[in-house]
N, C-alpha and C. Protein backbone atom coordinates (compact mmCIF):
# COMPACT_ATOMS: atom_id res chain seq x y z
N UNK A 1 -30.95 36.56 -30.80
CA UNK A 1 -29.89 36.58 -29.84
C UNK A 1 -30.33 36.00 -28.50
N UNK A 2 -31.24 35.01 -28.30
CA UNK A 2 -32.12 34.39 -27.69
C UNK A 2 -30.68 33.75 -26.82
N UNK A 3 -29.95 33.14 -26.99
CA UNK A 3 -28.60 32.67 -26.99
C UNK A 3 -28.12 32.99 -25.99
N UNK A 4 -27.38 34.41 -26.29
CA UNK A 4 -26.69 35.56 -25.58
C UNK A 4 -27.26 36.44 -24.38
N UNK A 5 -28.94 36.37 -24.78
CA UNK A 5 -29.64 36.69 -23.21
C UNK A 5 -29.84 36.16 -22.56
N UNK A 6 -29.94 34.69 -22.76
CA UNK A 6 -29.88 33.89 -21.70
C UNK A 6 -29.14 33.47 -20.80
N UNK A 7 -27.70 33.26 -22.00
CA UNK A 7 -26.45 33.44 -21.15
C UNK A 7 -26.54 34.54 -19.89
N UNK A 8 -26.72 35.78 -20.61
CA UNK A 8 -26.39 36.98 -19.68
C UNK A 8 -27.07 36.58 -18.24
N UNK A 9 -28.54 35.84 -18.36
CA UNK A 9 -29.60 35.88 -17.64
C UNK A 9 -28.97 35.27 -16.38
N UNK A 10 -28.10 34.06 -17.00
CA UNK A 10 -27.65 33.14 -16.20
C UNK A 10 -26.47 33.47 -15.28
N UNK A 11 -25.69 34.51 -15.88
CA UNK A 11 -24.55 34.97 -15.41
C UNK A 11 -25.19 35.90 -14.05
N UNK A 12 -26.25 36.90 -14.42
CA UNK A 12 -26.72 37.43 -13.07
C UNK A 12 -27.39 36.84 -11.83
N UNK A 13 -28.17 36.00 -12.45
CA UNK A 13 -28.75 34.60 -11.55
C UNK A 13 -27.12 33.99 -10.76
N UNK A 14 -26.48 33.73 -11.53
CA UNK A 14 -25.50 32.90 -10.59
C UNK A 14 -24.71 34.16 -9.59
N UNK A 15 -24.46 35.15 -10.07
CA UNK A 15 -23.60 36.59 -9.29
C UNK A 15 -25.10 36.53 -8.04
N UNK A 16 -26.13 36.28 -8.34
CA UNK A 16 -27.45 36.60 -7.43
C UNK A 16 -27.53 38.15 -7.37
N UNK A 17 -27.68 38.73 -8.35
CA UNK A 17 -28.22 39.91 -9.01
C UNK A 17 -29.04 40.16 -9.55
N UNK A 18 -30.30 39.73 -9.70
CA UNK A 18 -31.75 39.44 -10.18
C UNK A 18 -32.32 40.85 -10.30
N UNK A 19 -32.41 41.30 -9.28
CA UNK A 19 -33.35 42.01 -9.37
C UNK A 19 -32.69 43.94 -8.98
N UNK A 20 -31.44 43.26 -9.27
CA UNK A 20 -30.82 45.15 -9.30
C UNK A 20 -30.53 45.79 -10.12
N UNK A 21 -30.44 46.90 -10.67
CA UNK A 21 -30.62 47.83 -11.60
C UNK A 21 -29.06 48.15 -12.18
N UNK A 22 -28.24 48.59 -11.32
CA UNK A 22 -26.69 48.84 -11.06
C UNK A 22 -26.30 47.90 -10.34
N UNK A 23 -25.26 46.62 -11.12
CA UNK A 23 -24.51 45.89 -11.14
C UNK A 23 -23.02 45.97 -11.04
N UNK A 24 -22.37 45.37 -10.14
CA UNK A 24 -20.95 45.47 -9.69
C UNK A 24 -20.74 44.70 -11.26
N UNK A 25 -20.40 45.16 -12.54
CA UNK A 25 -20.29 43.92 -13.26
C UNK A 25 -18.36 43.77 -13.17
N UNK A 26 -17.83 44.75 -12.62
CA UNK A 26 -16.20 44.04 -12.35
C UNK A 26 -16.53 42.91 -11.37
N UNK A 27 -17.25 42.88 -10.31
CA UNK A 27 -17.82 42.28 -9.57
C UNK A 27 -17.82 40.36 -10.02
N UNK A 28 -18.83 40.70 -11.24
CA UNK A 28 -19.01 39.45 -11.85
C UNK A 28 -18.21 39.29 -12.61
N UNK A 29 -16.92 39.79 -13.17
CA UNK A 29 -16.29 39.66 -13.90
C UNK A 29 -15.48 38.81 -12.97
N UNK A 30 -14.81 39.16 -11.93
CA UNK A 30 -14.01 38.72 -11.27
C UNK A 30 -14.56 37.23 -10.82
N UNK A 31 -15.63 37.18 -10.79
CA UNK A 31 -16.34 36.07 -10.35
C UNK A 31 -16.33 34.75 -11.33
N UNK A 32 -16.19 35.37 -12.21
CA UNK A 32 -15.88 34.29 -13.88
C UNK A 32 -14.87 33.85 -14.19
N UNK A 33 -13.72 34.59 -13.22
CA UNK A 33 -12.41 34.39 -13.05
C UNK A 33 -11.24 35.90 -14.40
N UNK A 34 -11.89 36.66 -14.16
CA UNK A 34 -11.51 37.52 -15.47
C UNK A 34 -10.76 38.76 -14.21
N UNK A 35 -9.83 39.16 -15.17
CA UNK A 35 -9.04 40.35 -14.17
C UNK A 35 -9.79 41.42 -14.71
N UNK A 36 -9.84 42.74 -14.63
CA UNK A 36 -10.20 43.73 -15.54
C UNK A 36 -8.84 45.05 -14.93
N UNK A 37 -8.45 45.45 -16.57
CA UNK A 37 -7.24 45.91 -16.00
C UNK A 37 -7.72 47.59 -17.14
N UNK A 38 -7.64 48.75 -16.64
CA UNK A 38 -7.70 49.59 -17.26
C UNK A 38 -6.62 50.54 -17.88
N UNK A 39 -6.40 50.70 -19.28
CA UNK A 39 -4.98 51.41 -19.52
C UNK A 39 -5.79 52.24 -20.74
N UNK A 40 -4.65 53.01 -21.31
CA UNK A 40 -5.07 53.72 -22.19
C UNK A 40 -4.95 53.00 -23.70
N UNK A 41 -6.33 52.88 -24.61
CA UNK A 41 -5.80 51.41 -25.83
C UNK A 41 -5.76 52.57 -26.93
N UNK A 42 -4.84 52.14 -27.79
CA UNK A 42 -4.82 52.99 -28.92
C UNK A 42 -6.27 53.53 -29.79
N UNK A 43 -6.10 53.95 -30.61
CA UNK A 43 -7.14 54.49 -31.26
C UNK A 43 -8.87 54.42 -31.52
N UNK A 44 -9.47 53.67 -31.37
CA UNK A 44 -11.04 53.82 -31.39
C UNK A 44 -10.90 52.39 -30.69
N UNK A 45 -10.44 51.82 -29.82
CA UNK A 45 -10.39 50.78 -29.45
C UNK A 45 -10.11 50.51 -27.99
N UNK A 46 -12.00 49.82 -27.28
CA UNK A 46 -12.80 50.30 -26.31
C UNK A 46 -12.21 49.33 -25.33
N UNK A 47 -11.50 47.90 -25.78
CA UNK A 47 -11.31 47.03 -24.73
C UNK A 47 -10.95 45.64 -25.56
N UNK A 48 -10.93 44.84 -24.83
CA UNK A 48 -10.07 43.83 -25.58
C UNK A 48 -10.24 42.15 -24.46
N UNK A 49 -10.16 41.34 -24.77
CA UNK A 49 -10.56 39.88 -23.95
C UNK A 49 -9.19 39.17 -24.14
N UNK A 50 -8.27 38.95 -23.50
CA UNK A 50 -7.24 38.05 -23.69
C UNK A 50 -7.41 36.73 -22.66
N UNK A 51 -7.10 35.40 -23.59
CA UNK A 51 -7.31 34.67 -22.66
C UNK A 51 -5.30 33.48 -22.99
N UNK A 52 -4.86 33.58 -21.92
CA UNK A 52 -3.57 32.94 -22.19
C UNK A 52 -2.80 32.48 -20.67
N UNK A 53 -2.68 30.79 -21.05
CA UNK A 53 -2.38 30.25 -19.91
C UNK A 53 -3.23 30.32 -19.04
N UNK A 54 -4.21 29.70 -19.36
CA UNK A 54 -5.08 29.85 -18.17
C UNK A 54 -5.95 31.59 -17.41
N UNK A 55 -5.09 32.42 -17.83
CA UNK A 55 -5.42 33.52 -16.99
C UNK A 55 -6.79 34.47 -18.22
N UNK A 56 -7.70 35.07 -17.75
CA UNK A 56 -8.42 36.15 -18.54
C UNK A 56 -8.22 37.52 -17.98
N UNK A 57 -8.28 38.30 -18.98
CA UNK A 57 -7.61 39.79 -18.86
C UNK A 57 -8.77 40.32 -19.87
N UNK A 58 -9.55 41.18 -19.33
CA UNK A 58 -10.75 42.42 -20.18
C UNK A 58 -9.50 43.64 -19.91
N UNK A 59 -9.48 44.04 -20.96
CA UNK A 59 -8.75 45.28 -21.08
C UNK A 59 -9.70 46.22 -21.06
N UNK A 60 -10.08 47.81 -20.73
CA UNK A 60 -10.59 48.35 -20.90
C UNK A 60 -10.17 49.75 -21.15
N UNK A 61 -10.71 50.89 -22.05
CA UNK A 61 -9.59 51.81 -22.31
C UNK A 61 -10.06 53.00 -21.38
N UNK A 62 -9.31 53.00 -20.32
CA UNK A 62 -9.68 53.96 -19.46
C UNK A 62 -9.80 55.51 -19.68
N UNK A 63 -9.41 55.68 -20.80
CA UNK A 63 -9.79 57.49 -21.20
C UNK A 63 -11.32 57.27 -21.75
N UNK A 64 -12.24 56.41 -21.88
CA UNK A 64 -13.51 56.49 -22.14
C UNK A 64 -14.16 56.45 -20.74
N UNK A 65 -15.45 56.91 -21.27
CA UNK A 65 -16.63 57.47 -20.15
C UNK A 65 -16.61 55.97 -19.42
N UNK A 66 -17.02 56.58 -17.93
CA UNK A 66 -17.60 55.05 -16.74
C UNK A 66 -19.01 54.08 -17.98
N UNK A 67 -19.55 55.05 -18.33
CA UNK A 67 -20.97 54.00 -18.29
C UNK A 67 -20.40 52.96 -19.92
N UNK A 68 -19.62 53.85 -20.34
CA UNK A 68 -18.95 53.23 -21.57
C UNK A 68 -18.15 51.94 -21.04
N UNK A 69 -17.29 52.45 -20.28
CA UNK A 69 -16.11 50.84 -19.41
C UNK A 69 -16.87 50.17 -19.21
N UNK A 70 -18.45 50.32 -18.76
CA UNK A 70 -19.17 48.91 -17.52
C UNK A 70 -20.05 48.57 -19.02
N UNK A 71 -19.92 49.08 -20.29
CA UNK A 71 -20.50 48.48 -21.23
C UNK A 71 -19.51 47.64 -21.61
N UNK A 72 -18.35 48.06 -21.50
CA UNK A 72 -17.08 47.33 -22.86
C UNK A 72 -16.78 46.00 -22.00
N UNK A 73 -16.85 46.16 -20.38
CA UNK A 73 -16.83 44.79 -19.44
C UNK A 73 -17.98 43.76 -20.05
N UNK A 74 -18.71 44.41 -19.99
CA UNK A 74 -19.87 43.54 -20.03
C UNK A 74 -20.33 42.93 -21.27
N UNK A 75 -19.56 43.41 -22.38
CA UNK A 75 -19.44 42.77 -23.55
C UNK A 75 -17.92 42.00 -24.15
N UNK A 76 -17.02 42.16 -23.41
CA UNK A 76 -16.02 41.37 -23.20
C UNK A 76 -16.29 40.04 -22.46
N UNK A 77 -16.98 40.22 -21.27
CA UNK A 77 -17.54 38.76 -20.70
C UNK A 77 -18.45 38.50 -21.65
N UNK A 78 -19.41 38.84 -22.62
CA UNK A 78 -19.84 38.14 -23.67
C UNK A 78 -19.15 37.45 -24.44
N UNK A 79 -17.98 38.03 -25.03
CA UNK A 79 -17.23 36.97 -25.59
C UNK A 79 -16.73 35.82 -24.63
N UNK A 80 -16.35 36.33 -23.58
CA UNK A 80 -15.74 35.34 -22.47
C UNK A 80 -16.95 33.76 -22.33
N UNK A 81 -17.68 34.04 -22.25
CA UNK A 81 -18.80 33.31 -22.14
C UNK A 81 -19.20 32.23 -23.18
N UNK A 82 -19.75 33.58 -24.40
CA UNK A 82 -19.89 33.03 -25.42
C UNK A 82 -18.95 32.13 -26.54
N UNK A 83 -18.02 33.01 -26.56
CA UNK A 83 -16.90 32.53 -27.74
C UNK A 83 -15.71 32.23 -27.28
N UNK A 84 -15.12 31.11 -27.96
CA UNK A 84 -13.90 30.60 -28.34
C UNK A 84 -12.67 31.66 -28.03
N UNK A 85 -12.72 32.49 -28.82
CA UNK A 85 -11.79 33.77 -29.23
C UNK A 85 -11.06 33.41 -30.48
N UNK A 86 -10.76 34.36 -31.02
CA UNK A 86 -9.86 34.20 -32.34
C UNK A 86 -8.46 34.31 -31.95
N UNK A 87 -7.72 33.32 -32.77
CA UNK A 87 -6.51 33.12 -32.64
C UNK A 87 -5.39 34.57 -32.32
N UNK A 88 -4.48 34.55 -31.81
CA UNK A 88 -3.62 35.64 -32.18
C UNK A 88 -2.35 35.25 -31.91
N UNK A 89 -1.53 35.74 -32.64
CA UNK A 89 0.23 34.28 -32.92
C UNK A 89 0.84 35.64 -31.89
N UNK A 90 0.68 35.04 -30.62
CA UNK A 90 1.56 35.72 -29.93
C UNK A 90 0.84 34.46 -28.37
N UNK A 91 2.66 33.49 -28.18
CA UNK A 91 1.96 32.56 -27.43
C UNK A 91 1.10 31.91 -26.85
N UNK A 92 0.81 31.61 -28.20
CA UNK A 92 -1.03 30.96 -27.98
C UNK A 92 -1.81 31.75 -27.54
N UNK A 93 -1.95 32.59 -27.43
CA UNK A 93 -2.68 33.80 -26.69
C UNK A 93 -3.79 33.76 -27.69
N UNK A 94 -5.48 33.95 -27.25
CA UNK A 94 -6.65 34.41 -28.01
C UNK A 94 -7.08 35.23 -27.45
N UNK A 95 -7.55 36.68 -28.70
CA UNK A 95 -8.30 37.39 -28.24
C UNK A 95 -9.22 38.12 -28.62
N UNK A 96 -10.08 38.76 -28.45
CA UNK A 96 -11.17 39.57 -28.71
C UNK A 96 -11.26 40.97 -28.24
N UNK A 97 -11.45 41.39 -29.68
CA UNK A 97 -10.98 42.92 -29.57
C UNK A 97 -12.27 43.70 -29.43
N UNK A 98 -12.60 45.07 -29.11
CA UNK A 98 -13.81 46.02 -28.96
C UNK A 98 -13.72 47.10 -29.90
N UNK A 99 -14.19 47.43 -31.13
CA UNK A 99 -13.42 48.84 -31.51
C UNK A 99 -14.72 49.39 -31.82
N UNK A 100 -14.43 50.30 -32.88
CA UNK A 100 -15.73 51.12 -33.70
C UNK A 100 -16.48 50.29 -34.62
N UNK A 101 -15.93 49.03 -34.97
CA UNK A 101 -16.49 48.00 -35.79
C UNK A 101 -17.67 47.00 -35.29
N UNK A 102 -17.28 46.97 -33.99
CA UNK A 102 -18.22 46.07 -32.62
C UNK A 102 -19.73 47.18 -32.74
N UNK A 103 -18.98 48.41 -32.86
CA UNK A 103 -20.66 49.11 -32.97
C UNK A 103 -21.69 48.59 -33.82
N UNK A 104 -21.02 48.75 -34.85
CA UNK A 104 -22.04 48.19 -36.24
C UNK A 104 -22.36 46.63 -36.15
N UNK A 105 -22.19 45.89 -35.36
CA UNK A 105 -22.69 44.86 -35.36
C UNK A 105 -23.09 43.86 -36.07
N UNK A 106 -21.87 43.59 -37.23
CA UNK A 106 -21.71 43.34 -38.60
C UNK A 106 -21.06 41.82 -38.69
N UNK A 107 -20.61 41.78 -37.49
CA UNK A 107 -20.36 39.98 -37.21
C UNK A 107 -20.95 39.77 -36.23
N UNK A 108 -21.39 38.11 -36.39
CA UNK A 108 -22.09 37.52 -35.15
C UNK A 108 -21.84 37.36 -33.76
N UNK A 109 -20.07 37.42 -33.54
CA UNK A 109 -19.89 37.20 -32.85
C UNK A 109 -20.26 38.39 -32.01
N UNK A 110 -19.84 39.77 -32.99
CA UNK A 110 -19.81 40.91 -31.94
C UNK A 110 -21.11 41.15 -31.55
N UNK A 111 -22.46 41.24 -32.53
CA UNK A 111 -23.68 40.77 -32.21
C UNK A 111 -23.96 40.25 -30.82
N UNK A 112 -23.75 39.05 -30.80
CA UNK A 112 -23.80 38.63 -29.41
C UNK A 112 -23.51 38.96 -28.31
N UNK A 113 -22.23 39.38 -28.27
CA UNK A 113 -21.68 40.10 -27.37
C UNK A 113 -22.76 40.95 -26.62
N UNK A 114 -22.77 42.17 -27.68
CA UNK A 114 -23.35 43.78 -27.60
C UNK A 114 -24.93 42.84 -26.35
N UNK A 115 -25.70 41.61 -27.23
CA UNK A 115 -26.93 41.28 -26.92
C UNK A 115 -26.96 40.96 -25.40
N UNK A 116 -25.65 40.40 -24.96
CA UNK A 116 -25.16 39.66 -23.98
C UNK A 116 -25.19 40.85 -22.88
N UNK A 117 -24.55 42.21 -23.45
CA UNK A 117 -23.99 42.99 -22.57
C UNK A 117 -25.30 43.93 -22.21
N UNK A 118 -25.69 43.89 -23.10
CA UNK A 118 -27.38 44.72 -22.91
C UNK A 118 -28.26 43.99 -22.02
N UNK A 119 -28.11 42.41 -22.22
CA UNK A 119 -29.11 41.81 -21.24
C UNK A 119 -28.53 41.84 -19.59
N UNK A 120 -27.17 41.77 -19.87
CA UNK A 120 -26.67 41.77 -18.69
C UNK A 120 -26.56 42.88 -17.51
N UNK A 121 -26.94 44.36 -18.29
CA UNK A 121 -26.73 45.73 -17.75
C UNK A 121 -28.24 46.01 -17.58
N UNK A 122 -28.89 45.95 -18.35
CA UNK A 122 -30.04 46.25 -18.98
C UNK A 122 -30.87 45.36 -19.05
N UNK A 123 -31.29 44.36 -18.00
CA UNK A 123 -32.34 43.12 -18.32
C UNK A 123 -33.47 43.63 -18.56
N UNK A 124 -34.24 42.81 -19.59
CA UNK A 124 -35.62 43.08 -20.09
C UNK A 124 -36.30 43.26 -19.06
N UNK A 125 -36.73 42.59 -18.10
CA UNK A 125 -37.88 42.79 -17.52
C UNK A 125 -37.78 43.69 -16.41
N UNK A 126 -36.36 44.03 -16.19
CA UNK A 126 -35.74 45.49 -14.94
C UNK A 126 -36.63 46.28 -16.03
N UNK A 127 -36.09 46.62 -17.46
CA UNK A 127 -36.27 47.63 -18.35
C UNK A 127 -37.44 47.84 -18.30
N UNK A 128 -38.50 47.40 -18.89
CA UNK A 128 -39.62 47.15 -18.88
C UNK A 128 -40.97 47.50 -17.91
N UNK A 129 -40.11 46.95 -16.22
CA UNK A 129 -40.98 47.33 -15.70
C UNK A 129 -40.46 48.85 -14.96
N UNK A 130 -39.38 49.83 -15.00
CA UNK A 130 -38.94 50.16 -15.09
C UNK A 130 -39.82 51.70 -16.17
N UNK A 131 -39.61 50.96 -16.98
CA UNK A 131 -40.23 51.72 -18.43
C UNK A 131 -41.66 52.18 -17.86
N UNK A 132 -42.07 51.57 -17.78
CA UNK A 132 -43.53 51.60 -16.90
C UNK A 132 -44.02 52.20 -15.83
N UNK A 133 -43.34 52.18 -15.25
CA UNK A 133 -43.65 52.77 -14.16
C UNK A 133 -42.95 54.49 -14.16
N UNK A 134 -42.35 54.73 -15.13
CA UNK A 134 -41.84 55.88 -15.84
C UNK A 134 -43.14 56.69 -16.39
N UNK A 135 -43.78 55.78 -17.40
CA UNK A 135 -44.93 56.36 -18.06
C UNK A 135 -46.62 56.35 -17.28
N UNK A 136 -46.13 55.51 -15.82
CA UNK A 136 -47.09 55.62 -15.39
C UNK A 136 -47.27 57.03 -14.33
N UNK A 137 -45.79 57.64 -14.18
CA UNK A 137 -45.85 58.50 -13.57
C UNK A 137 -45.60 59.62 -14.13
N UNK A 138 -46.02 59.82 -15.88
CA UNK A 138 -45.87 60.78 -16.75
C UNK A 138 -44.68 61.49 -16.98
N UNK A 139 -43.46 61.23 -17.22
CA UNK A 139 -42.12 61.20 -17.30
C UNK A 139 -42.67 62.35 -18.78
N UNK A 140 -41.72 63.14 -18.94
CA UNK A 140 -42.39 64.29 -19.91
C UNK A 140 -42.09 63.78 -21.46
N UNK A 141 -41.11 63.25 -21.55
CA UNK A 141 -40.28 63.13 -22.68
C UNK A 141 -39.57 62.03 -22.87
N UNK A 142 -39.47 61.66 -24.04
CA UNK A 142 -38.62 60.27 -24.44
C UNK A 142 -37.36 60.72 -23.75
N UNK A 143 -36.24 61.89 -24.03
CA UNK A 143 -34.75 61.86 -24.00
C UNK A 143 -35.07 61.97 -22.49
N UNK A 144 -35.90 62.45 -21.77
CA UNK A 144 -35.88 62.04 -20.06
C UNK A 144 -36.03 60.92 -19.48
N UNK A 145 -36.94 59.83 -20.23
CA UNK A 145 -37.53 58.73 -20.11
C UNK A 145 -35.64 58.00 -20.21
N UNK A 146 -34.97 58.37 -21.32
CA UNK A 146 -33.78 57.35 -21.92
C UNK A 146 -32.66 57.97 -20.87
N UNK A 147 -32.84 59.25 -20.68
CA UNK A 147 -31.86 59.25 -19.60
C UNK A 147 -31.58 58.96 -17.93
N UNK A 148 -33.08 59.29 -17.65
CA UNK A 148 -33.28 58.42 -16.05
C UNK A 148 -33.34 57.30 -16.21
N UNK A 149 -33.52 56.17 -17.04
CA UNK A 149 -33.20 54.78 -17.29
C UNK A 149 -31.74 54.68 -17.41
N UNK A 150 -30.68 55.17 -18.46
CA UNK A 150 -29.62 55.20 -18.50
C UNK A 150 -28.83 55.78 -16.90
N UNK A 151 -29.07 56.33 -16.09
CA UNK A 151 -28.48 57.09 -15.31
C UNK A 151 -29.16 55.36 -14.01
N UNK A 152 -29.82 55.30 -13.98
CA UNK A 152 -29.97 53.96 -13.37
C UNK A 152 -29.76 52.88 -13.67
N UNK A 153 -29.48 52.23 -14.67
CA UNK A 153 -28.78 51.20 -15.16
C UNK A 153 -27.17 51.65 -15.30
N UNK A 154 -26.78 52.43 -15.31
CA UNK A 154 -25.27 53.02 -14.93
C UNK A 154 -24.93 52.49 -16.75
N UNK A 155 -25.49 53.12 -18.03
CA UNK A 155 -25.47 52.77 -19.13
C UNK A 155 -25.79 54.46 -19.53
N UNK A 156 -24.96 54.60 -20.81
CA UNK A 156 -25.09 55.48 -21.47
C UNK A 156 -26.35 56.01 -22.29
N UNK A 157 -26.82 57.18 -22.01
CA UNK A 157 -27.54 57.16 -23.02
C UNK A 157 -27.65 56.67 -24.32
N UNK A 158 -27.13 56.60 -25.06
CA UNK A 158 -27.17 55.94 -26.11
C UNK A 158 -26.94 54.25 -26.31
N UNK A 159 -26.89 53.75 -25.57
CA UNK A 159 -27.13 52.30 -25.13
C UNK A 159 -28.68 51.76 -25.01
N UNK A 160 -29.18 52.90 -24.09
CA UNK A 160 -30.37 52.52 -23.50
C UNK A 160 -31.21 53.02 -24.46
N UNK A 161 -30.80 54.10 -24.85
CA UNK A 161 -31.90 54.37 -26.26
C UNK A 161 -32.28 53.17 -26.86
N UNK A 162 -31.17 52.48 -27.74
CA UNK A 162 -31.07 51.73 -28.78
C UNK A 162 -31.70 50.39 -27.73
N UNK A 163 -31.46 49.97 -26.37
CA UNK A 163 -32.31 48.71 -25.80
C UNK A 163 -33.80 49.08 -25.93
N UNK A 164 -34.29 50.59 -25.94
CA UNK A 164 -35.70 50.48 -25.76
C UNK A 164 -35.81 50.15 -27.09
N UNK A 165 -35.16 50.77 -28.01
CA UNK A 165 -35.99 50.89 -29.32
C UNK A 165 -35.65 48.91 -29.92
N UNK A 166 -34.72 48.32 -29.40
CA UNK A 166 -34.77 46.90 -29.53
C UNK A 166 -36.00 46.10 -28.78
N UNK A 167 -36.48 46.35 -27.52
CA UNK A 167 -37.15 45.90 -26.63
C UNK A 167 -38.71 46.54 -27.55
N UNK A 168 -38.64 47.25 -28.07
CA UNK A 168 -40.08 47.90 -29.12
C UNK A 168 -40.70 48.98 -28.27
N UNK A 169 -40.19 49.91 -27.31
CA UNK A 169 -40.39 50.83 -26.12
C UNK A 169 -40.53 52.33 -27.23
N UNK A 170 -39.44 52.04 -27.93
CA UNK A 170 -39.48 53.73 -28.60
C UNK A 170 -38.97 52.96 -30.13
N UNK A 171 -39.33 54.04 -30.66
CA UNK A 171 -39.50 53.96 -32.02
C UNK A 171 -38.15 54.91 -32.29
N UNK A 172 -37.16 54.20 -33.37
CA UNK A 172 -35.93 54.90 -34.14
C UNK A 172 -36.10 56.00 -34.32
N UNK A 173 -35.21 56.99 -34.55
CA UNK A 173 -35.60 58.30 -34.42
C UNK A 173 -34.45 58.24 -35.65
């Protein structure tokens, strides 16, 4: 997903966000030219990318958690970035949807995304050095280690779990 982090890399480089931990990413959304509009979306379904006439719209489903919304942004501008969008017969309109299926990471596209949105919230080398300086100051425990990282990257625990254990930090549990 070499691809999708770079993208991300580039998207914070251009916002000139390098080196901060907690990211305005409506911020950069808006900056990409994307509205972000929050409503309530039906059933397991986290957010959504519409792009029609010119205009972009990240839907996001506002009865889910903050650190969840600034994930589902930040993987909506992955598609925004990355992909085309898939057709949808409602005036030319394309879009890209977020659900419980995007978890499993079972198409490429959503793949990317997720890679996009992790690099973008969660950059490797924030993480990393970050990580480090955690264990250099004897942090007691992994779920403390994943949650003062998560609580500073403004990312869910379970996000940041799964970046260390991608980044090779912690081992699957």
């Amino acid at each position: 997903m070499a691809k999708a982090e770079a993208a991300a890399a580039r998207v914070r480089q251009e916002a000139g966000v390098l080196d901060e931990s907690l990211i305005d990413v409506e911020s950069i959304a808006r900056g990409l030219g994307a509205e972000v509009i929050r409503e309530r979306l039906g059933g397991d379904v986290s957010g959504l990318l519409v792009r029609q006439e010119g205009r972009v719209i990240i839907g996001v489903n506002e009865s889910h958690a903050p650190a969840r919304q600034r994930f589902t942004i930040a993987h909506e501008l992955g598609h925004f970035v990355l992909h085309e969008g898939r057709p949808l017969v409602v005036d030319r309109a394309r879009i890209n949807l977020r659900d419980s299926r995007s978890s499993l990471a079972t198409d490429l596209e959503e793949i990317e995304a997720n890679s996009f949105a992790a690099e973008l919230l969660m950059p490797r080398t924030q993480v990393l050095r970050t990580f480090r300086g955690l264990a250099d100051a004897g942090a007691i425990s992994h779920e403390r280690v994943i949650r003062d990282l998560a609580h500073g990257f403004g990312v869910s625990d379970q996000a940041m779990e799964y970046r260390l254990v991608h980044l090779g930090l912690l081992r699957s549990t």
